[in-house]
Protein backbone atom coordinates (compact mmCIF):
# COMPACT_ATOMS: atom_id res chain seq x y z
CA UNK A 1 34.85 -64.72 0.45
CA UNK A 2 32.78 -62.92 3.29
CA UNK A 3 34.89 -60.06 2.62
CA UNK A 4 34.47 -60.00 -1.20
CA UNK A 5 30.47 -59.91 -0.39
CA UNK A 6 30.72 -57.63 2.16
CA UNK A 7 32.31 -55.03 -0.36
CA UNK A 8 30.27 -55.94 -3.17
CA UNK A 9 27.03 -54.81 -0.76
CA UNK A 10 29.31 -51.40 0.13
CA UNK A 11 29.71 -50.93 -3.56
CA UNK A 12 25.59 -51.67 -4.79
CA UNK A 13 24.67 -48.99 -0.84
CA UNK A 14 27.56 -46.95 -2.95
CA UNK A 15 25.59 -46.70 -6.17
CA UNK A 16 22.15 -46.35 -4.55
CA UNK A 17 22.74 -43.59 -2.95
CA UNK A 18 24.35 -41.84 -5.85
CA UNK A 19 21.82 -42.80 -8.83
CA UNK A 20 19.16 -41.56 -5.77
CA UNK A 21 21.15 -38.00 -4.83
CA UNK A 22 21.65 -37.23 -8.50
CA UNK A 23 17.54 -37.96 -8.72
CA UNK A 24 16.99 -35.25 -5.98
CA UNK A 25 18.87 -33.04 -6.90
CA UNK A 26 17.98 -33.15 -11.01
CA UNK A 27 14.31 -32.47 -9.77
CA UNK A 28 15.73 -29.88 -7.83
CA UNK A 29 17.04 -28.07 -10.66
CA UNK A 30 13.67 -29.01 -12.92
CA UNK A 31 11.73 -27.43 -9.73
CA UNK A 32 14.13 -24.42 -9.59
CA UNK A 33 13.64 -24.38 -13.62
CA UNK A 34 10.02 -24.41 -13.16
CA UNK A 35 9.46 -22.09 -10.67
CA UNK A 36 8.31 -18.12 -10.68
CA UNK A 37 10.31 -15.56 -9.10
CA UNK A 38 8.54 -12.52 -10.62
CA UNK A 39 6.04 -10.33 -8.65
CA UNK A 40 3.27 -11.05 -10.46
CA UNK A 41 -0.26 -8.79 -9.70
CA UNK A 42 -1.45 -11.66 -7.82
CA UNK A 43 1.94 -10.23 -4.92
CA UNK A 44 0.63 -6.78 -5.44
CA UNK A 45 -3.21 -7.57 -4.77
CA UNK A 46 -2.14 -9.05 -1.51
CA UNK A 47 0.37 -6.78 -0.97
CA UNK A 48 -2.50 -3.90 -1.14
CA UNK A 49 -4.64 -6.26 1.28
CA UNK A 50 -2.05 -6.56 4.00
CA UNK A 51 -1.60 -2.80 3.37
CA UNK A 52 -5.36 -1.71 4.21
CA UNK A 53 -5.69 -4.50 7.05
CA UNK A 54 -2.68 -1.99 8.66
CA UNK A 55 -4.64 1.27 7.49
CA UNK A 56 -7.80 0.31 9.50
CA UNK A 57 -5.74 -1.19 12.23
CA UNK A 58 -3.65 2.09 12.64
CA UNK A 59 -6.80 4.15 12.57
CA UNK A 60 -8.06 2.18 15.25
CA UNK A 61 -5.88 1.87 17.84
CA UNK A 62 -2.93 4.60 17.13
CA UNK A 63 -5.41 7.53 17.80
CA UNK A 64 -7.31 7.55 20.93
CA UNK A 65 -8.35 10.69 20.63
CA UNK A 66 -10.40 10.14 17.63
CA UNK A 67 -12.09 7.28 19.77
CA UNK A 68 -15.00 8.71 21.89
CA UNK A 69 -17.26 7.23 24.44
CA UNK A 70 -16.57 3.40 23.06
CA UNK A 71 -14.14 1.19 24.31
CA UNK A 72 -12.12 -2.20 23.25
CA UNK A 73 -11.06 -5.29 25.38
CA UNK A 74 -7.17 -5.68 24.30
CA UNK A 75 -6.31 -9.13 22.85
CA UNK A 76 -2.91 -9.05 24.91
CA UNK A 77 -4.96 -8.24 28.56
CA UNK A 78 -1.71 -9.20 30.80
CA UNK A 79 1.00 -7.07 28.83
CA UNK A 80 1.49 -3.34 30.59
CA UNK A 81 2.27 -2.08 27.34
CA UNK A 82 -0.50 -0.87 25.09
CA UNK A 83 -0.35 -4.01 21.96
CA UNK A 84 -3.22 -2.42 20.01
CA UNK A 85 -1.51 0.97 19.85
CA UNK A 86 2.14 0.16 19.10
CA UNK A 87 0.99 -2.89 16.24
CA UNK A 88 -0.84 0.32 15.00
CA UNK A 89 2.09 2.96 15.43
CA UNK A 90 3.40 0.12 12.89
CA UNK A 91 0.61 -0.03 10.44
CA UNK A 92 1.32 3.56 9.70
CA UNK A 93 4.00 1.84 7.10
CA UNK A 94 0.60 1.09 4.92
CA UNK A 95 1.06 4.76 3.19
CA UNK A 96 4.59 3.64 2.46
CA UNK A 97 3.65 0.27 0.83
CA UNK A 98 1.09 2.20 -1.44
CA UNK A 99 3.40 4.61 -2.61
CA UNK A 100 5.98 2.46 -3.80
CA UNK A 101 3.79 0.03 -5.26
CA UNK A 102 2.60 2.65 -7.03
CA UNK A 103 5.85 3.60 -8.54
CA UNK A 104 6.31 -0.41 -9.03
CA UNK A 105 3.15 -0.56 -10.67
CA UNK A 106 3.59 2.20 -13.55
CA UNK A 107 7.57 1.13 -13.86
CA UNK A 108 6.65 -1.98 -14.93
CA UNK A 109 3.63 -0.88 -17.20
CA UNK A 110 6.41 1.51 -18.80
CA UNK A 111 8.91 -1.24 -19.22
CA UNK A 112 5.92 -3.16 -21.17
CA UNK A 113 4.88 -0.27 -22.97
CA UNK A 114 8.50 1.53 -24.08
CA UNK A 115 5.91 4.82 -23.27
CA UNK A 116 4.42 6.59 -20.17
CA UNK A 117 2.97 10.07 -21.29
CA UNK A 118 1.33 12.56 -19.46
CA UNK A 119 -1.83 11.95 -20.59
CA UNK A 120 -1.68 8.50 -19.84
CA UNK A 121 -0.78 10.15 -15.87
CA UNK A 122 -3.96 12.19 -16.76
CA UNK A 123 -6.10 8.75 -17.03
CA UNK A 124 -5.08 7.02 -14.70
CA UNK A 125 -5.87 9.96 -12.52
CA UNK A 126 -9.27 10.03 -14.14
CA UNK A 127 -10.14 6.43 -13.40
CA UNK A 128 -9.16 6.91 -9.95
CA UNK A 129 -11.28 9.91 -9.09
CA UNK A 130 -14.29 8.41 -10.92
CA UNK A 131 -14.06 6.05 -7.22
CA UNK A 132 -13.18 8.96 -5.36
CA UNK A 133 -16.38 11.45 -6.68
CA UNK A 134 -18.40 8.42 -6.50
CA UNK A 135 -17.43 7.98 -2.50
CA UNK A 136 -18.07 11.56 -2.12
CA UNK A 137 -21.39 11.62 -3.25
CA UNK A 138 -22.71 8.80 -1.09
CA UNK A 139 -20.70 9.94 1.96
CA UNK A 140 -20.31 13.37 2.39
CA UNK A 141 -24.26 14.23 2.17
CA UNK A 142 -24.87 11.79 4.90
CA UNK A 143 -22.98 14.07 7.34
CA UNK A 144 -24.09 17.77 5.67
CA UNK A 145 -27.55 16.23 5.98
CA UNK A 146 -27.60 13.65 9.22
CA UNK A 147 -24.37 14.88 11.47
CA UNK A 148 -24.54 18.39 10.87
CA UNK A 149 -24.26 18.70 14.50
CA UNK A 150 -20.26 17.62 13.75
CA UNK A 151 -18.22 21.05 13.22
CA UNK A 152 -16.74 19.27 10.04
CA UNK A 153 -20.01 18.66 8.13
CA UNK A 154 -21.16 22.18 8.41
CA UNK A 155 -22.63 23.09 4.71
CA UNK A 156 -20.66 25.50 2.72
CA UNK A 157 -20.63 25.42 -0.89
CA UNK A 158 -16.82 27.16 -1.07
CA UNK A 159 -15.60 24.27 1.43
CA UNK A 160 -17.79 21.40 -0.40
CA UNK A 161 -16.23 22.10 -3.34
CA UNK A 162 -12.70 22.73 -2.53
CA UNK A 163 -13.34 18.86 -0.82
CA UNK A 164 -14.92 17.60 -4.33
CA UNK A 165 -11.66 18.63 -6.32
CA UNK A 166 -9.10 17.89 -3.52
CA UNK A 167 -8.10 21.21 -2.79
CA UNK A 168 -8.93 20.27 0.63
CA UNK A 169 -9.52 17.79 3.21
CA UNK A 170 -11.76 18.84 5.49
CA UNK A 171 -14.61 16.47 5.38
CA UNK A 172 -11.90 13.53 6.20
CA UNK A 173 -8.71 14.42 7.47
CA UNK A 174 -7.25 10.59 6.37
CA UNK A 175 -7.78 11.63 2.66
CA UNK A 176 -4.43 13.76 2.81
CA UNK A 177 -3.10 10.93 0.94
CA UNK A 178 -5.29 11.33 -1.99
CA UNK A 179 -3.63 14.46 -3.45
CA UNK A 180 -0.29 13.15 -2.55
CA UNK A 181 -1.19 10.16 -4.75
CA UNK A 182 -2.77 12.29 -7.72
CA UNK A 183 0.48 14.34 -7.27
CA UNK A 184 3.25 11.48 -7.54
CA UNK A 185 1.16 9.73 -10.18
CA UNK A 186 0.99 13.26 -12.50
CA UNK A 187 5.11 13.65 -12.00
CA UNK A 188 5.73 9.99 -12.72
CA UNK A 189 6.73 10.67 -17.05
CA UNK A 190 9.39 13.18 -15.26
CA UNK A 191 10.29 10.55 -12.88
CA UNK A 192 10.66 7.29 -15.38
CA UNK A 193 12.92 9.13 -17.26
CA UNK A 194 15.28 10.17 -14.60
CA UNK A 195 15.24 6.47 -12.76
CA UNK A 196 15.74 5.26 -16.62
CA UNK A 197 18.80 7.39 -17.28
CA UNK A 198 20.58 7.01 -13.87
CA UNK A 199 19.62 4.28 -11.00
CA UNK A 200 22.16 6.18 -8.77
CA UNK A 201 21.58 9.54 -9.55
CA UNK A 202 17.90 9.07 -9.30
CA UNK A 203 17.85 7.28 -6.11
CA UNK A 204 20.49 10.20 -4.98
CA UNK A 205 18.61 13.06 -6.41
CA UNK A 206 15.47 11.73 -4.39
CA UNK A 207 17.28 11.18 -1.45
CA UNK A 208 18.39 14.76 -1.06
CA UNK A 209 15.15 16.01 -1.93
CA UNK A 210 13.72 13.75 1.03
CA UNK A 211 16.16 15.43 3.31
CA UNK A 212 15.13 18.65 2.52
CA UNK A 213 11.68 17.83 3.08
CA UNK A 214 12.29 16.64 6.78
CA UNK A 215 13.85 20.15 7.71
CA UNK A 216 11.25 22.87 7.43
CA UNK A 217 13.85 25.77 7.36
CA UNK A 218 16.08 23.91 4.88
CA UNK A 219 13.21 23.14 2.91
CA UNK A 220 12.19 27.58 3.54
CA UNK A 221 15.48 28.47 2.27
CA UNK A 222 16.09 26.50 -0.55
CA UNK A 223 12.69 27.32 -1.98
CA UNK A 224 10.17 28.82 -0.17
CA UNK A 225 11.54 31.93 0.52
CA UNK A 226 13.65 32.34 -3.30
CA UNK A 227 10.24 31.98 -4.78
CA UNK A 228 8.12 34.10 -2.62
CA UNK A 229 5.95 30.84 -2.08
CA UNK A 230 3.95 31.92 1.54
CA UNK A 231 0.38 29.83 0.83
CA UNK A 232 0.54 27.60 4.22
CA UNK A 233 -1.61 24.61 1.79
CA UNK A 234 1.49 25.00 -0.99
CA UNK A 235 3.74 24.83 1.63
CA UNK A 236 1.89 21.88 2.88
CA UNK A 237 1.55 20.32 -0.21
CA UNK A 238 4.54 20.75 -1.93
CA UNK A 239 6.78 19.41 1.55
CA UNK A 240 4.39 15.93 1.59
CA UNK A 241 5.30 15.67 -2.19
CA UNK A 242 9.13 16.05 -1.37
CA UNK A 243 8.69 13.52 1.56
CA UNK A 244 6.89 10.66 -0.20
CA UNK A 245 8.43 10.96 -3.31
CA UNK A 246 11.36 8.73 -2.62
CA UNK A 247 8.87 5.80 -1.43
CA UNK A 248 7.29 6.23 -4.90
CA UNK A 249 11.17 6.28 -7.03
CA UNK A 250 12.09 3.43 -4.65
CA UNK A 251 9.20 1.70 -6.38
CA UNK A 252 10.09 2.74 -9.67
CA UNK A 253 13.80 1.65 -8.84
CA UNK A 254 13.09 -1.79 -7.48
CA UNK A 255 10.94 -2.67 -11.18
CA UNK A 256 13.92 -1.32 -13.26
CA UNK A 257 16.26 -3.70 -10.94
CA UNK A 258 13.74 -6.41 -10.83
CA UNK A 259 14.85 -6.36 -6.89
CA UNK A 260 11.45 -9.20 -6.09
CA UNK A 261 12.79 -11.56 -8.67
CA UNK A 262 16.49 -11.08 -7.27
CA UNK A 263 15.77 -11.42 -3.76
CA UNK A 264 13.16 -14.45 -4.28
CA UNK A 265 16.06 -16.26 -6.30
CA UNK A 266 18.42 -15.65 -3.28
CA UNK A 267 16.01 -16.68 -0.33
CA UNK A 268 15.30 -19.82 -2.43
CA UNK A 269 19.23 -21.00 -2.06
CA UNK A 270 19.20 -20.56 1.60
CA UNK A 271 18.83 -24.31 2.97
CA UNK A 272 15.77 -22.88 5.53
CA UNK A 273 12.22 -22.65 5.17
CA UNK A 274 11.05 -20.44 2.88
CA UNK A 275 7.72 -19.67 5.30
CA UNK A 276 10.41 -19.35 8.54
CA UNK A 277 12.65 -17.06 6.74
CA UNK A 278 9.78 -14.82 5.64
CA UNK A 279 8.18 -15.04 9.45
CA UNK A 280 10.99 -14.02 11.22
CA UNK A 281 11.97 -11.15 8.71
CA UNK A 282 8.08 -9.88 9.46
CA UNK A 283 8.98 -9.75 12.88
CA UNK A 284 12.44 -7.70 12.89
CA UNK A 285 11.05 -5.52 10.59
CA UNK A 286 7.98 -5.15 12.87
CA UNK A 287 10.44 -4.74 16.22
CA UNK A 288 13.25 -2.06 14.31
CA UNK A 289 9.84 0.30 12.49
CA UNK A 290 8.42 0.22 16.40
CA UNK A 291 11.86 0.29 18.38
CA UNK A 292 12.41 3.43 15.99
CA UNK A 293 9.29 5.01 15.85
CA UNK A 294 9.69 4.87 19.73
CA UNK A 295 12.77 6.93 19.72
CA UNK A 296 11.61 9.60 17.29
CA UNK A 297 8.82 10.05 19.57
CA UNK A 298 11.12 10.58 22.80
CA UNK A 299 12.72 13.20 21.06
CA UNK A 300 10.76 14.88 19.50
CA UNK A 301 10.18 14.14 16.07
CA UNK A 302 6.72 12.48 15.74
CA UNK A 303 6.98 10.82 12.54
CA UNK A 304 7.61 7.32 12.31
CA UNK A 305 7.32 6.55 9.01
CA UNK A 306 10.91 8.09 8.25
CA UNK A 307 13.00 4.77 7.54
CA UNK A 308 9.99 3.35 5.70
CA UNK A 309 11.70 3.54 2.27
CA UNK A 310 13.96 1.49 3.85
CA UNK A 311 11.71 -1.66 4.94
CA UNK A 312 8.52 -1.52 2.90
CA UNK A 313 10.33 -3.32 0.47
CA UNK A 314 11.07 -6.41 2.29
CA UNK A 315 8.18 -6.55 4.39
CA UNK A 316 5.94 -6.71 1.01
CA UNK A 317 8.32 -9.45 0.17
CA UNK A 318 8.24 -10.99 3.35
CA UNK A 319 4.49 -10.83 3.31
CA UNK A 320 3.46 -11.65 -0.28
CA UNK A 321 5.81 -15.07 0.11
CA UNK A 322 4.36 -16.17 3.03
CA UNK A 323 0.55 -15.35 1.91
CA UNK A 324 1.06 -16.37 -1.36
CA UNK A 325 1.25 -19.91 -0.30
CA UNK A 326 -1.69 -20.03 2.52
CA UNK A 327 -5.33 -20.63 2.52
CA UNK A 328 -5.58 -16.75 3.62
CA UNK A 329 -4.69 -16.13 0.14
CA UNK A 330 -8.05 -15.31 -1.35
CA UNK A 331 -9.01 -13.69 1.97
CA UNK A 332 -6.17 -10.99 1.07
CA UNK A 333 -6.53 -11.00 -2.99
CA UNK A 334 -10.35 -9.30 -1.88
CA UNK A 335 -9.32 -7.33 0.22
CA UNK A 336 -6.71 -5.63 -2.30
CA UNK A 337 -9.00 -5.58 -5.48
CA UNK A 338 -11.20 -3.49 -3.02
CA UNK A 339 -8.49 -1.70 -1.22
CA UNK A 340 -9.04 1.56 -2.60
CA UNK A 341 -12.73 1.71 -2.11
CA UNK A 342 -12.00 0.45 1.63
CA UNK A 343 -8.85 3.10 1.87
CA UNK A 344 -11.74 5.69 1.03
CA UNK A 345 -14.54 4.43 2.89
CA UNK A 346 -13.08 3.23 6.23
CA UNK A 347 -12.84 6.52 8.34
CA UNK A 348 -16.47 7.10 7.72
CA UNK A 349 -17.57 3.71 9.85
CA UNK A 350 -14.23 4.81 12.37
CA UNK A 351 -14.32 8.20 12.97
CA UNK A 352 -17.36 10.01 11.88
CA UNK A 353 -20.74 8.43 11.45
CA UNK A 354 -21.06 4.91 13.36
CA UNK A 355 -18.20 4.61 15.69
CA UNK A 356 -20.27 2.87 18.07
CA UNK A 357 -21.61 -0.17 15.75
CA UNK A 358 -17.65 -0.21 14.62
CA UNK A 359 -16.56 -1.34 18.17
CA UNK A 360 -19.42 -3.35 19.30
CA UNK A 361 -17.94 -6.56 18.84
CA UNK A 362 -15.59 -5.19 22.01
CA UNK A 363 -12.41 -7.74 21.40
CA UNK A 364 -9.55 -5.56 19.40
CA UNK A 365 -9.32 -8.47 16.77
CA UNK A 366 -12.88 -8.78 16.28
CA UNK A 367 -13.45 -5.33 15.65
CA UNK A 368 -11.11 -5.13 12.73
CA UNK A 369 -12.79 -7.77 11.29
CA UNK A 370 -15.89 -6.33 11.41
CA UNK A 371 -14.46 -3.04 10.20
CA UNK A 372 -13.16 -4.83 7.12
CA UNK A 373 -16.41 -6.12 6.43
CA UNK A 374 -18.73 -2.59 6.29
CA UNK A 375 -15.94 -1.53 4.55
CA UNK A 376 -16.23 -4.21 1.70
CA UNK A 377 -19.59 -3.99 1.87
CA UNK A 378 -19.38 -0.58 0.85
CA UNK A 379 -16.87 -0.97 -1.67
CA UNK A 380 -19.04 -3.85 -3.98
CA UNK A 381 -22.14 -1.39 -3.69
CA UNK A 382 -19.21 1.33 -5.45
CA UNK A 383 -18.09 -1.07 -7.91
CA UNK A 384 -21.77 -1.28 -8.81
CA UNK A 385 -22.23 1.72 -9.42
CA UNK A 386 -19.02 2.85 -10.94
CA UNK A 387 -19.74 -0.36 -13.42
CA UNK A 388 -23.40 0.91 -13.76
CA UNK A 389 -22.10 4.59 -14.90
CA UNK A 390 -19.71 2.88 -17.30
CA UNK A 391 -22.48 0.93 -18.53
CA UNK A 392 -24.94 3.70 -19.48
CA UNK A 393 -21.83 6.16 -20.99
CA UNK A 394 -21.79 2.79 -23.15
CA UNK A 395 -24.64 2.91 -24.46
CA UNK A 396 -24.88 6.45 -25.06
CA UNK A 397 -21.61 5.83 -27.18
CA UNK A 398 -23.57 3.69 -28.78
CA UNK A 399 -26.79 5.12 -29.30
CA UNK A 400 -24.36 8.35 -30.84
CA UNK A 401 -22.86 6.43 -32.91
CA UNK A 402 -26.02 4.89 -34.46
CA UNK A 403 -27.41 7.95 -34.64
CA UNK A 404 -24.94 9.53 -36.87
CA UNK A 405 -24.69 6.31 -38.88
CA UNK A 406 -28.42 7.13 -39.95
CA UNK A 407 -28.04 10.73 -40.45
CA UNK A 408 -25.06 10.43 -42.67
């Protein structure tokens, strides 16, 4: 009798247990169902703000000689090694993470599209140096006019000019990166169509041409020299283009793949926290980029950014998850709707005009904070203006238009 009970309770714990694992797991599958894998332009807009926290950081700590008579109280006081300057050795990878979300970005309009022309290249270009002109205009005078005393700021019309349509530099040597971007942006309807016909031979094709960039007399033999090409700011240009390129077609590459959603499906099988998975990725890829950078440095070859093709995909993975999901969400969403204004703007507060109000807060962490914040500050008075400019070509349209309505 006891016995007969005893397995009759065995046989309803039996049941319970089942009708409650199949419940789990069928929500499991309806929450799997449910869930988004893509990266959607709410990833890329923190992406972008992770991105320009690492721009300012590298500008302020990874050059000390740009630094002059100010000084910074280190948030890790009791290490012998220099934090500040090796976590900004690492936000050098913020170029990288532009680049190919820039080829990410157009892939995907493409894919929408079925179309990328060159005159679509052309507007997008446009757009972006409506922001750039509009910097220029508010910045530059303010050194011509109040820092002449700086050797840069010296007025020349030839030099001012060459500055205004990026033929040059001068004014701000961290603007290299706009003609680089203009550049890959322009050659992106040759590039879809390559990456469209062959994911190999595209990624191959870019690879070599990457190679060829890091070897100046490779890159002199192959082409310099056969074309008579002796210009030192062609030469210049043309070997930043090769170099970057392949961050921009891995971008391209990882939309045609859809290499986000992939990877997201695959992290969400692994039986670990999503947010520890995504932490300690952050850090490996954090130790290898510095570990690396370390040993190009020892011998010889000063850039660290060569393996960045490599790991800027998976640390704006890495990143984007983990964000995505916090309260610092909305922090970094801001900061990327406004990271090309702040890209733009930045080196201004750093470098040239008010280094000294920059780093008055003293504490490392406090001053990129503060950075961030003159920065954005900046960047809404731009947007005003920009919007006000749009605004007024509006109603010009308009006032045309009316115009001719009554002539006619």
């Amino acid at each position: 009798m006891l016995k007969g009970l005893s397995h009759a309770c065995k046989m309803r714990q039996f049941f319970f247990f089942t009708v409650l694992f199949n419940k789990i797991r069928y929500r499991e599958v309806d929450y799997m169902k449910k869930k988004v894998y893509t990266f959607t332009k709410e990833h890329t807009s923190i992406a972008k703000g992770v991105a320009i926290v690492l721009m300012i950081i590298h500008h302020l700590f990874r050059v000390p000689e740009r630094i002059q008579n100010v000084s910074y109280i280190s948030v890790v006081p009791f290490w012998k090694i220099n934090f500040e300057y090796w976590f900004a050795d690492f936000g050098k990878i913020c170029v990288a993470i532009y680049f190919l979300l820039s080829g990410y970005g157009l892939y995907v309009i493409y894919t929408k599209k079925q179309q990328f022309t060159f005159k679509d290249s052309i507007q997008r270009v446009f757009n972006f140096l409506i922001n750039y002109w509009v910097v220029f205009v508010i910045f530059i005078p303010v050194g011509l006019i109040w820092f002449e005393s700086n050797s840069r700021y010296h007025w020349d019309l030839k030099i001012f000019l060459e500055n205004f349509f990026i033929l040059r530099n001068s004014y701000s040597d961290e603007w290299w990166v706009v003609k680089v971007y203009i550049e890959l942006v322009l050659i992106f309807p040759i590039v879809k169509y390559i990456v469209k016909k062959s994911t190999i031979g595209s990624f191959v094709l870019s690879l070599f041409l990457y190679f060829v960039s890091i070897y100046p007399s490779l890159l002199n033999n192959i082409i310099f020299q056969p074309l008579h090409i002796k210009n030192e700011l062609l030469i210049a240009d043309i070997t930043n283009l090769m170099y970057w390129q392949i961050v921009f077609c891995t971008g391209a590459l990882i939309a045609k793949l859809d290499f986000f959603k992939a990877a997201n499906k695959f992290l969400d099988r692994i039986r670990i926290s999503n947010k520890f998975i995504c932490i300690i990725g952050i850090l490996i890829i954090a130790f290898i980029r510095i570990v690396v950078s370390r040993e190009f440095i020892l011998i010889g070859r000063a850039y660290s950014t060569y393996i960045d093709f490599i790991i800027a995909p998976f640390f704006i993975l890495f990143c984007t998850n983990l964000i995505f999901s916090t309260k610092f969400k909305k922090v970094f969403l801001v900061l990327g709707k406004h990271s090309t204004n702040i890209w733009l703007t930045h080196t201004f507060f750093a470098y040239h005009y008010y280094q000294k109000l920059v780093f008055m807060p003293k504490l490392s962490v406090l001053i990129v904070i503060w950075l961030l914040i003159l920065s954005l500050a900046s960047s809404i008075v731009i947007n005003y203006i920009i919007a006000g400019f749009y605004n007024l070509g509006s109603m010009v349209e308009s006032v045309s238009k009316r115009k001719s309505i009554y002539e006619q």
